[in-house]
PDB file of N, CA and C in Angstrom:
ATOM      1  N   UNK A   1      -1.076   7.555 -16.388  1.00  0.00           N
ATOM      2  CA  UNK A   1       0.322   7.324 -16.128  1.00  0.00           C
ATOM      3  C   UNK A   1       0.464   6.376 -14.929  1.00  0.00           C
ATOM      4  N   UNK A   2       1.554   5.409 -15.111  1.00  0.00           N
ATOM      5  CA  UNK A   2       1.986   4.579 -13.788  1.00  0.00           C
ATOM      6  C   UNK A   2       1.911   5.339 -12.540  1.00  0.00           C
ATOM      7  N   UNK A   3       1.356   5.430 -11.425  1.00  0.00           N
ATOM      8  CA  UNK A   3       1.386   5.621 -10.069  1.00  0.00           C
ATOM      9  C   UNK A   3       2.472   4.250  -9.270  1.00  0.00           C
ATOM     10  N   UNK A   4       2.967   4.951  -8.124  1.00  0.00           N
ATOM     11  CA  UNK A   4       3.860   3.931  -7.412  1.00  0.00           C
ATOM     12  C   UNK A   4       3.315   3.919  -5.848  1.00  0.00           C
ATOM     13  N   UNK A   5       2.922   3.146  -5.495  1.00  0.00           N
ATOM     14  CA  UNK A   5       2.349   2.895  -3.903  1.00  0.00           C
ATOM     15  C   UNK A   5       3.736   3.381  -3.117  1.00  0.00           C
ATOM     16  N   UNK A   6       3.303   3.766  -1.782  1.00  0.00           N
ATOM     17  CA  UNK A   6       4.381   3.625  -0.991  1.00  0.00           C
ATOM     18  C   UNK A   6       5.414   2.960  -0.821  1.00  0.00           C
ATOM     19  N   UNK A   7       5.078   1.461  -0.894  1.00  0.00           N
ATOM     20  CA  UNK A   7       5.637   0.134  -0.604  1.00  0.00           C
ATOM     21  C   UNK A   7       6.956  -0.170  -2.050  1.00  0.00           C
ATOM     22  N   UNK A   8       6.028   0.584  -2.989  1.00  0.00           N
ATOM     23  CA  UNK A   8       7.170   0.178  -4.314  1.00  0.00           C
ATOM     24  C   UNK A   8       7.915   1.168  -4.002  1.00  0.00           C
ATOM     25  N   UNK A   9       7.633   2.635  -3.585  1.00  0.00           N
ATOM     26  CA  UNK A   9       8.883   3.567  -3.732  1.00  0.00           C
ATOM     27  C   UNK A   9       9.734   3.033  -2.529  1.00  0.00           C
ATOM     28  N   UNK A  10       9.276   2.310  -1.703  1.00  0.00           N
ATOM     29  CA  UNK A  10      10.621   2.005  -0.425  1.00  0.00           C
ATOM     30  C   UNK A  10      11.287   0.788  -1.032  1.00  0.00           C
ATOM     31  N   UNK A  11      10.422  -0.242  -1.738  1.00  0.00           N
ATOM     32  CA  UNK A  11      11.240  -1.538  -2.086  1.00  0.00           C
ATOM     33  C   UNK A  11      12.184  -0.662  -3.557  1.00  0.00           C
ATOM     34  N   UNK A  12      12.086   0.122  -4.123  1.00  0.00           N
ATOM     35  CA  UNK A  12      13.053   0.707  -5.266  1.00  0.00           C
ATOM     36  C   UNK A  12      14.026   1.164  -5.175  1.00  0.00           C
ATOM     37  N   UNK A  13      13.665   2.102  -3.764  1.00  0.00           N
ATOM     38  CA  UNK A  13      14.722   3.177  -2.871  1.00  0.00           C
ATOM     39  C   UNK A  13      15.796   1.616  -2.443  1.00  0.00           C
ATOM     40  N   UNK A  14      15.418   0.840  -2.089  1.00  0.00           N
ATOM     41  CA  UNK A  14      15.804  -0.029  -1.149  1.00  0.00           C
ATOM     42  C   UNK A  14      16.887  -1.127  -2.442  1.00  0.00           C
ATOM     43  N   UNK A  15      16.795  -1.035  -3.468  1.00  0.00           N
ATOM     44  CA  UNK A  15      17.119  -1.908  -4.878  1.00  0.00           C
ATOM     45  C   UNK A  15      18.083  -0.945  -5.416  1.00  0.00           C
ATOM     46  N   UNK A  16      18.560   0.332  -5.562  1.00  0.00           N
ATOM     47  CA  UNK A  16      19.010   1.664  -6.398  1.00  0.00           C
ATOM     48  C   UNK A  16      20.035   1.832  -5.083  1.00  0.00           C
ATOM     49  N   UNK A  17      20.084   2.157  -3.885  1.00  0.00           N
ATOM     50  CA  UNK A  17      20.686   2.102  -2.974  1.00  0.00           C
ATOM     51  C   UNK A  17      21.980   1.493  -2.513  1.00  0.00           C
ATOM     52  N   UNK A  18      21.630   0.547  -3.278  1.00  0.00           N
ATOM     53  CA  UNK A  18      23.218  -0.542  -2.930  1.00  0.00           C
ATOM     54  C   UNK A  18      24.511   0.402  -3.264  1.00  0.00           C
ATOM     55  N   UNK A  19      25.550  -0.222  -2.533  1.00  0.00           N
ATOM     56  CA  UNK A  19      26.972   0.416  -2.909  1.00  0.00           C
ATOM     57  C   UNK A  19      27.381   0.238  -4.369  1.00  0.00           C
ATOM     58  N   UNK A  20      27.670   0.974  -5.206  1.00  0.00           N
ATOM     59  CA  UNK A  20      27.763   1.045  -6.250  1.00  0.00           C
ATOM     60  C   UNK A  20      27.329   1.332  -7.398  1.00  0.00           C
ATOM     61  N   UNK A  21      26.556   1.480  -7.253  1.00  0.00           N
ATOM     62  CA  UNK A  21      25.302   2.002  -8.147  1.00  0.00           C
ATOM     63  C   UNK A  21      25.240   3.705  -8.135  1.00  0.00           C
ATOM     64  N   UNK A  22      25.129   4.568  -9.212  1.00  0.00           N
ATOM     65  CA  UNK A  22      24.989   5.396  -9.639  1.00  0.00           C
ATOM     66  C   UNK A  22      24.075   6.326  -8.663  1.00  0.00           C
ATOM     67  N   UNK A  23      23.741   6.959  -8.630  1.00  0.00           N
ATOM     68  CA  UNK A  23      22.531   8.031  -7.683  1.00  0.00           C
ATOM     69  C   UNK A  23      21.802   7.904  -8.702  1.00  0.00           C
ATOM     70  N   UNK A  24      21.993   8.081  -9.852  1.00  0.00           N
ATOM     71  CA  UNK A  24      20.733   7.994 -10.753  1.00  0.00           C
ATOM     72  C   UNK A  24      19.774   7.133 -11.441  1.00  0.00           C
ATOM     73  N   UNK A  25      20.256   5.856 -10.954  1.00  0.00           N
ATOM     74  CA  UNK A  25      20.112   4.286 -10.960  1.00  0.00           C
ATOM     75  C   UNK A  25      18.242   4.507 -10.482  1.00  0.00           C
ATOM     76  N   UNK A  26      17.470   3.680 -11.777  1.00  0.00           N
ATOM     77  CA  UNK A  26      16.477   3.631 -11.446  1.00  0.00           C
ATOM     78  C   UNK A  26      15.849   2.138 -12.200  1.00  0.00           C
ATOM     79  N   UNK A  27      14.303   1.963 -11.619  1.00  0.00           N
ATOM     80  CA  UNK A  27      13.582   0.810 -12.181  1.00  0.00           C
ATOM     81  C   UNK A  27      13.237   0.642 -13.638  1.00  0.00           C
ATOM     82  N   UNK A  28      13.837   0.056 -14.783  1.00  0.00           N
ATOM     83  CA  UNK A  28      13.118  -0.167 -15.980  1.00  0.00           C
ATOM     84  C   UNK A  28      12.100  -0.944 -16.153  1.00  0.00           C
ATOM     85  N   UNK A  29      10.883  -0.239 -16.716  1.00  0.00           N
ATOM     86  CA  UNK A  29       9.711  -1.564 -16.915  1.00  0.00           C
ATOM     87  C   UNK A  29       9.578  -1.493 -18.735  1.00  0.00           C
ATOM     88  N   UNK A  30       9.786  -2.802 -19.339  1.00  0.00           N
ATOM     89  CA  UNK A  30       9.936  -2.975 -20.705  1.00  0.00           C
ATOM     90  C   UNK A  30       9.081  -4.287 -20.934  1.00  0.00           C
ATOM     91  N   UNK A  31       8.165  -4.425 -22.409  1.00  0.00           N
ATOM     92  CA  UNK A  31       8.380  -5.569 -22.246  1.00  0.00           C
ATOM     93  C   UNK A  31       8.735  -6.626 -22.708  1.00  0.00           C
ATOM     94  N   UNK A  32       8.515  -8.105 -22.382  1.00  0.00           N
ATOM     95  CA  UNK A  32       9.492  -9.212 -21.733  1.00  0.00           C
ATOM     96  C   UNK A  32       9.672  -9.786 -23.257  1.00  0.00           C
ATOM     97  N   UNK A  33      10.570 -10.234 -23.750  1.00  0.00           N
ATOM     98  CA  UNK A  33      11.169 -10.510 -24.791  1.00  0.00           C
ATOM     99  C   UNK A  33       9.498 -12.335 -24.684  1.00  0.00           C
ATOM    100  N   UNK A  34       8.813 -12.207 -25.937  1.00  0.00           N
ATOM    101  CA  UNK A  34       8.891 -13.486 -26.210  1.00  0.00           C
ATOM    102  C   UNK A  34       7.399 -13.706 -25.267  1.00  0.00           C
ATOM    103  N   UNK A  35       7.006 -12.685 -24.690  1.00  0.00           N
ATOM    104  CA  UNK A  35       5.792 -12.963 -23.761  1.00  0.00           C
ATOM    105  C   UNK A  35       4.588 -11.522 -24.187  1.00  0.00           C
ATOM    106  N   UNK A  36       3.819 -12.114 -24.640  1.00  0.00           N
ATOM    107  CA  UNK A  36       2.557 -11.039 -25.482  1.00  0.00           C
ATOM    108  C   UNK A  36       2.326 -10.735 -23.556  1.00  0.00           C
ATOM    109  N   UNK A  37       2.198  -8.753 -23.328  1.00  0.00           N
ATOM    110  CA  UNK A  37       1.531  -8.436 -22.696  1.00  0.00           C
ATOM    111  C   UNK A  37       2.454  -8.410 -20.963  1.00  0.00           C
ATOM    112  N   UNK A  38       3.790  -9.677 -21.204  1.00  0.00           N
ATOM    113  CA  UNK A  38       4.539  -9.758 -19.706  1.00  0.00           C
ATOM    114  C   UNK A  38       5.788  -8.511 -20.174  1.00  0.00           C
ATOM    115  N   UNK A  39       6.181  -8.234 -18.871  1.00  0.00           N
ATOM    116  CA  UNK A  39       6.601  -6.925 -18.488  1.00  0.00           C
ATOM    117  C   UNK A  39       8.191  -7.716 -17.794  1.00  0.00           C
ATOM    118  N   UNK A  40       9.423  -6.958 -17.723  1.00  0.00           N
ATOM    119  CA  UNK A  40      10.461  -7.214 -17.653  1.00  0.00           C
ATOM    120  C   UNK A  40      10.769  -6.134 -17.117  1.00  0.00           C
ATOM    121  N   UNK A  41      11.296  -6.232 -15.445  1.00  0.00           N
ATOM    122  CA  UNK A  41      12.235  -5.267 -14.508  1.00  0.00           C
ATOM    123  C   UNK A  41      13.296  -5.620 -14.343  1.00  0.00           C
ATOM    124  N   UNK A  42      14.132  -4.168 -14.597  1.00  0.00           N
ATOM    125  CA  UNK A  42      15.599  -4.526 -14.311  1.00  0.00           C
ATOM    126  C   UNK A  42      16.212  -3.195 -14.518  1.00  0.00           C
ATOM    127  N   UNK A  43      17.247  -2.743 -13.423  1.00  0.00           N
ATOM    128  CA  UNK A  43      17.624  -1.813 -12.679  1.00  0.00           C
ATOM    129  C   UNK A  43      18.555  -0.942 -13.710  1.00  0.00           C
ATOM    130  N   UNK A  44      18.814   0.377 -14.157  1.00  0.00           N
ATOM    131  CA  UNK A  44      19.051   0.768 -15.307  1.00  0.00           C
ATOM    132  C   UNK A  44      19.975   2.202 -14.506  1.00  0.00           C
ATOM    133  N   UNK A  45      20.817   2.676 -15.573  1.00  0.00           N
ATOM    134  CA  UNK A  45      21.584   3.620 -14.557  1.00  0.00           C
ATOM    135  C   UNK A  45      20.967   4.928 -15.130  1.00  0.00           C
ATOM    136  N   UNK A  46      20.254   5.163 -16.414  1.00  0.00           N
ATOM    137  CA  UNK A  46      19.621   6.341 -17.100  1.00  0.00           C
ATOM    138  C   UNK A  46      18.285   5.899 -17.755  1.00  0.00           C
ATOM    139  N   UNK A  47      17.456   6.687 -18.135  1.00  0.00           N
ATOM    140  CA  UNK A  47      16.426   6.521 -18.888  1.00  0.00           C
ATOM    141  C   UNK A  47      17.210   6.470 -20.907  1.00  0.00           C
ATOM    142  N   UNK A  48      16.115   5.231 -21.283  1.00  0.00           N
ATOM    143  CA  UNK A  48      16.741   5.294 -22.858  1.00  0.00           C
ATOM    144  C   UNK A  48      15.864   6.041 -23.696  1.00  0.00           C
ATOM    145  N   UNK A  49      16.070   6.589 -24.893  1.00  0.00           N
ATOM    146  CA  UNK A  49      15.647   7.089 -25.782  1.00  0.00           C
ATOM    147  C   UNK A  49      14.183   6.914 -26.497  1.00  0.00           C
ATOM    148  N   UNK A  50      13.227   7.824 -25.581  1.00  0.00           N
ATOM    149  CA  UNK A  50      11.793   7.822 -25.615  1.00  0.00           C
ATOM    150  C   UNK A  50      11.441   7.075 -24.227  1.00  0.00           C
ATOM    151  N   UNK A  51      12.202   6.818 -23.038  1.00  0.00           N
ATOM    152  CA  UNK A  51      11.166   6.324 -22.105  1.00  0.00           C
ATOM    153  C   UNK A  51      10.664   7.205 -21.342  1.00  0.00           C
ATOM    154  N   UNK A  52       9.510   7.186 -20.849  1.00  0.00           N
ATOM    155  CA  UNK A  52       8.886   7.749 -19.554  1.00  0.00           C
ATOM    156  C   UNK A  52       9.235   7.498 -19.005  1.00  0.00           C
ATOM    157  N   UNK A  53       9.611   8.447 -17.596  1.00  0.00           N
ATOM    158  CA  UNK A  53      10.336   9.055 -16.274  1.00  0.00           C
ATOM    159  C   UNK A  53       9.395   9.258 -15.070  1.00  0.00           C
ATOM    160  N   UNK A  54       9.295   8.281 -14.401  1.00  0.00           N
ATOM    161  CA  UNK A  54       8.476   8.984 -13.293  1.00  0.00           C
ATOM    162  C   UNK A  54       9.134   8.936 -12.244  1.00  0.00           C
ATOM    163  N   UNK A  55       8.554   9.587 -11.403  1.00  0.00           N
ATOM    164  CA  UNK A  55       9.889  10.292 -10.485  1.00  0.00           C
ATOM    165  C   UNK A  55       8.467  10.366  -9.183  1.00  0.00           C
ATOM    166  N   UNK A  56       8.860   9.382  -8.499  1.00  0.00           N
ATOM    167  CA  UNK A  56       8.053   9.485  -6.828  1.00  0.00           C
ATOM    168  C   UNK A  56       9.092   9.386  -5.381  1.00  0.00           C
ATOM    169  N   UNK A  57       8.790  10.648  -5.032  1.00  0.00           N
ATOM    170  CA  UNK A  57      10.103  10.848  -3.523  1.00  0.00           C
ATOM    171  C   UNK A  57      11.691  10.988  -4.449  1.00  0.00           C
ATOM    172  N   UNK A  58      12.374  10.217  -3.896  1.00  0.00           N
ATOM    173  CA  UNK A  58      13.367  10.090  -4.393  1.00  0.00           C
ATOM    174  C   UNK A  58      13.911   8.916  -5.776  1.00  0.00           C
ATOM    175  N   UNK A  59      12.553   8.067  -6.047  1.00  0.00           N
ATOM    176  CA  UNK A  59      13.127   7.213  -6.745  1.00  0.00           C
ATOM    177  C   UNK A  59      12.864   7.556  -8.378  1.00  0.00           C
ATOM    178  N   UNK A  60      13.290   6.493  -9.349  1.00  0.00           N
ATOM    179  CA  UNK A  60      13.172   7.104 -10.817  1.00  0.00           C
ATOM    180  C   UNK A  60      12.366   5.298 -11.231  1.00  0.00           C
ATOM    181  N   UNK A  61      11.858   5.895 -12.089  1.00  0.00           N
ATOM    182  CA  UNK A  61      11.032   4.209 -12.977  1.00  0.00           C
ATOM    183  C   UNK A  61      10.930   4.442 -14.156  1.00  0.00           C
ATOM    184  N   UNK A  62      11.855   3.794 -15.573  1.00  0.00           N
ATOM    185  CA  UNK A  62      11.568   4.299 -16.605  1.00  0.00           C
ATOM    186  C   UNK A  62      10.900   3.288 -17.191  1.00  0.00           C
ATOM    187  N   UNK A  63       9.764   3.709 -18.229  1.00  0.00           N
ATOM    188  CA  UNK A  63       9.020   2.956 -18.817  1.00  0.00           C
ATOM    189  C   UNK A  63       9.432   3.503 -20.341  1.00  0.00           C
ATOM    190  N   UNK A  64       9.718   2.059 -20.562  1.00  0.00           N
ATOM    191  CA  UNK A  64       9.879   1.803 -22.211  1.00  0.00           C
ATOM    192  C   UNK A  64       8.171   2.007 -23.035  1.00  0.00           C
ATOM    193  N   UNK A  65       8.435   2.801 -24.053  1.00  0.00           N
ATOM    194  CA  UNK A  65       7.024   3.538 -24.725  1.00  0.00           C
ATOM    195  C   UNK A  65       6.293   2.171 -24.956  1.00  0.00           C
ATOM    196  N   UNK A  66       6.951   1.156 -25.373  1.00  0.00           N
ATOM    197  CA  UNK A  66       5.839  -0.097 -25.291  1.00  0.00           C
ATOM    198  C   UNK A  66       5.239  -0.820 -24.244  1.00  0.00           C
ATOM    199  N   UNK A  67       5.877  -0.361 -23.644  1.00  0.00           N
ATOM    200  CA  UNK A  67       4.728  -0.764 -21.692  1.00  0.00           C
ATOM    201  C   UNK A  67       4.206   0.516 -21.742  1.00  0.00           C
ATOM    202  N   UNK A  68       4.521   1.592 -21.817  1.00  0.00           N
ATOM    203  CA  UNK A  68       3.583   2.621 -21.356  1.00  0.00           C
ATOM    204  C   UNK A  68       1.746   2.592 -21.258  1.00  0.00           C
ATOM    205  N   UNK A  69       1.547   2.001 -22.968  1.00  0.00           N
ATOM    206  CA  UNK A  69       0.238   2.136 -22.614  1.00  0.00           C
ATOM    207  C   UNK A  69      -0.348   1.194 -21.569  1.00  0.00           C
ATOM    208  N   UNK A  70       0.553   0.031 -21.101  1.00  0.00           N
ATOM    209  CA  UNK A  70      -0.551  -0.996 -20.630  1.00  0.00           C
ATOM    210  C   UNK A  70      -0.532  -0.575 -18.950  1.00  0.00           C
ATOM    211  N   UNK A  71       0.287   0.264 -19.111  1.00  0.00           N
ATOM    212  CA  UNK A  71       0.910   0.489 -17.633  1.00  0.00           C
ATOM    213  C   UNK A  71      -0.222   1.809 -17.201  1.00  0.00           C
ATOM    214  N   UNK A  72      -0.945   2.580 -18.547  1.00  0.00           N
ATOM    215  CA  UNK A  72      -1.187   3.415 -17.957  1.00  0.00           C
ATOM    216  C   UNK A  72      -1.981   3.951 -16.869  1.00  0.00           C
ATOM    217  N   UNK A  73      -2.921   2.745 -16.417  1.00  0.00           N
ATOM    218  CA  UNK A  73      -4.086   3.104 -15.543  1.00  0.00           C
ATOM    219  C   UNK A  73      -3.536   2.331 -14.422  1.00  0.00           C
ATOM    220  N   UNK A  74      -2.558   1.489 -14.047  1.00  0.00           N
ATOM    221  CA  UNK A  74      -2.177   1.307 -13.181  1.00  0.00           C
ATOM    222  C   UNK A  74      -1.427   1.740 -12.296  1.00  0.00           C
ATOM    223  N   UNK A  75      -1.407   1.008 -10.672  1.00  0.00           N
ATOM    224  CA  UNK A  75      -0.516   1.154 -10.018  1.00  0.00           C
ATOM    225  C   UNK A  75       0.356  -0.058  -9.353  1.00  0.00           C
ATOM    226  N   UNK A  76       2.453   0.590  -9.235  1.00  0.00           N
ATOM    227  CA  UNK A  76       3.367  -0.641  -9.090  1.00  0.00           C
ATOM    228  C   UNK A  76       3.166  -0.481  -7.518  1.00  0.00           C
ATOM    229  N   UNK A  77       3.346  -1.784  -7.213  1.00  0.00           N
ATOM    230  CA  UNK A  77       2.946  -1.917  -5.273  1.00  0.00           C
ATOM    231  C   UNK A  77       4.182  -3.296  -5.372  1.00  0.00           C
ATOM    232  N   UNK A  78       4.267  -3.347  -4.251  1.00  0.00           N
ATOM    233  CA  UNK A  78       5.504  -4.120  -3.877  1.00  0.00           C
ATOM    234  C   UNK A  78       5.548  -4.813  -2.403  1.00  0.00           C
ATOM    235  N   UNK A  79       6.045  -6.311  -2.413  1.00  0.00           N
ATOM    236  CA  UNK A  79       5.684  -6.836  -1.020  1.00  0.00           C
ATOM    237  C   UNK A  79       7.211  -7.219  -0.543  1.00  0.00           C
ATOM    238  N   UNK A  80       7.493  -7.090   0.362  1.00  0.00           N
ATOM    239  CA  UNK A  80       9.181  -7.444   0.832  1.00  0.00           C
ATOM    240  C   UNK A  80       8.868  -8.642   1.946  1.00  0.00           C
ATOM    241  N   UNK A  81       9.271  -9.829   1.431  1.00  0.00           N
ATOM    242  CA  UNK A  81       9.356 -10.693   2.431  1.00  0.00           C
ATOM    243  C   UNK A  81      10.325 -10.854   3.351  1.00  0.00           C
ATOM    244  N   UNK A  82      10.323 -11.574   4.605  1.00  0.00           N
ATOM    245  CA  UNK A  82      10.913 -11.279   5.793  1.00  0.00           C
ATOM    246  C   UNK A  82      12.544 -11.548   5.580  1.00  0.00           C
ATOM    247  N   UNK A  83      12.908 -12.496   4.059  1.00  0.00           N
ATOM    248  CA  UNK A  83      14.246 -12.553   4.080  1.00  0.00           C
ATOM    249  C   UNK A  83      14.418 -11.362   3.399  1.00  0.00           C
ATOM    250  N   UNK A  84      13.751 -10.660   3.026  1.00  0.00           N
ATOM    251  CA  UNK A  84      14.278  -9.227   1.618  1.00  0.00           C
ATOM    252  C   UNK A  84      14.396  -9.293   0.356  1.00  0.00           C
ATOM    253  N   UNK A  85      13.486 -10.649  -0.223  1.00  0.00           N
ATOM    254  CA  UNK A  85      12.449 -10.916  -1.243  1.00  0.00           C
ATOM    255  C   UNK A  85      11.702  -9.851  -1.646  1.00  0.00           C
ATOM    256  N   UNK A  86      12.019  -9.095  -2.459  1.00  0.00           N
ATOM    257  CA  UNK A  86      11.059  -8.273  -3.508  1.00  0.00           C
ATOM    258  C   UNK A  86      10.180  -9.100  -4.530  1.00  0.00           C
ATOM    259  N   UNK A  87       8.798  -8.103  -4.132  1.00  0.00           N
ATOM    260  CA  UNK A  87       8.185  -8.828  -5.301  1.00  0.00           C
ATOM    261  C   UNK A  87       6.981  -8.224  -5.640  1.00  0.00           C
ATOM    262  N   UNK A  88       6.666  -7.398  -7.253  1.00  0.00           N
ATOM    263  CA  UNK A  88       6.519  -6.082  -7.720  1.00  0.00           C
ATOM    264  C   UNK A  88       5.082  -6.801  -7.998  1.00  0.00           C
ATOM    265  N   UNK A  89       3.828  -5.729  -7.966  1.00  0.00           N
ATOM    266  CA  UNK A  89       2.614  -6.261  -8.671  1.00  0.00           C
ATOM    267  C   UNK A  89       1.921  -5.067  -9.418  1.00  0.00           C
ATOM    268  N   UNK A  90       0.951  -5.451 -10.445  1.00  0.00           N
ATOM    269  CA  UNK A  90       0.327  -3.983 -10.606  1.00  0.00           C
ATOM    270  C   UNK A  90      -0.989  -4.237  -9.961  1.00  0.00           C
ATOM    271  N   UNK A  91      -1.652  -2.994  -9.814  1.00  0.00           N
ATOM    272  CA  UNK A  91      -3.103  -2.977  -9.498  1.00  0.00           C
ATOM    273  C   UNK A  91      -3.677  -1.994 -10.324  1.00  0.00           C
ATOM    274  N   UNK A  92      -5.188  -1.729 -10.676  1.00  0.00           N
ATOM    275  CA  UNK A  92      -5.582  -0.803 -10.912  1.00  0.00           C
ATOM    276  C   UNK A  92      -5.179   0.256 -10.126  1.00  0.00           C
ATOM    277  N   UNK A  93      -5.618   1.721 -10.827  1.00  0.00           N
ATOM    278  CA  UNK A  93      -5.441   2.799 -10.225  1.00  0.00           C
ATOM    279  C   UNK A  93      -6.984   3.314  -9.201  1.00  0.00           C
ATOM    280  N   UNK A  94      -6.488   3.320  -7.931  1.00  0.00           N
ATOM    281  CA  UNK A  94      -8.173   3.217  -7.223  1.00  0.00           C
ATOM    282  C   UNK A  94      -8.431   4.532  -6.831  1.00  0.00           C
TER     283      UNK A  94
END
């Protein structure tokens, strides 16, 4: 199953947070229309019908059953640049 580094659960917490957004507002990972194997994030207010739910601290990440498998041995890590540039990577699971 997807693992989430520290760094992704603060850059998620930090994305779901904004004014307006739902409390239950979490990360979708699906994938990318048109790209064998690329992955598509984008901020979702519920999980859809068959995704995996993972749930680290306070945040939510749903994975669409067709990323699941590729996702499964990895982990999402995340780098925030000094303007507040997000920017998501996977790694193996170490």
């Amino acid at each position: 199953m997807l693992t989430l580094t520290d760094q992704a659960v603060t850059a998620i917490r930090n994305l779901t947070a904004r004014a307006g957004l739902p409390p239950e507002t979490g990360l979708r990972i699906a994938p990318e229309d048109g790209e064998p194997r690329g992955l598509a994030l984008s901020l979702a207010d519920a999980p859809q019908a068959g995704d995996q739910v993972i749930e680290a601290s306070d945040v939510h990440v749903f994975v669409q059953p067709e990323a699941s498998a590729v996702l499964d041995d990895k982990a999402l890590d995340a780098q925030i640049s000094e303007d507040g540039e997000v920017s998501f990577t996977l790694q193996d699971q170490g």
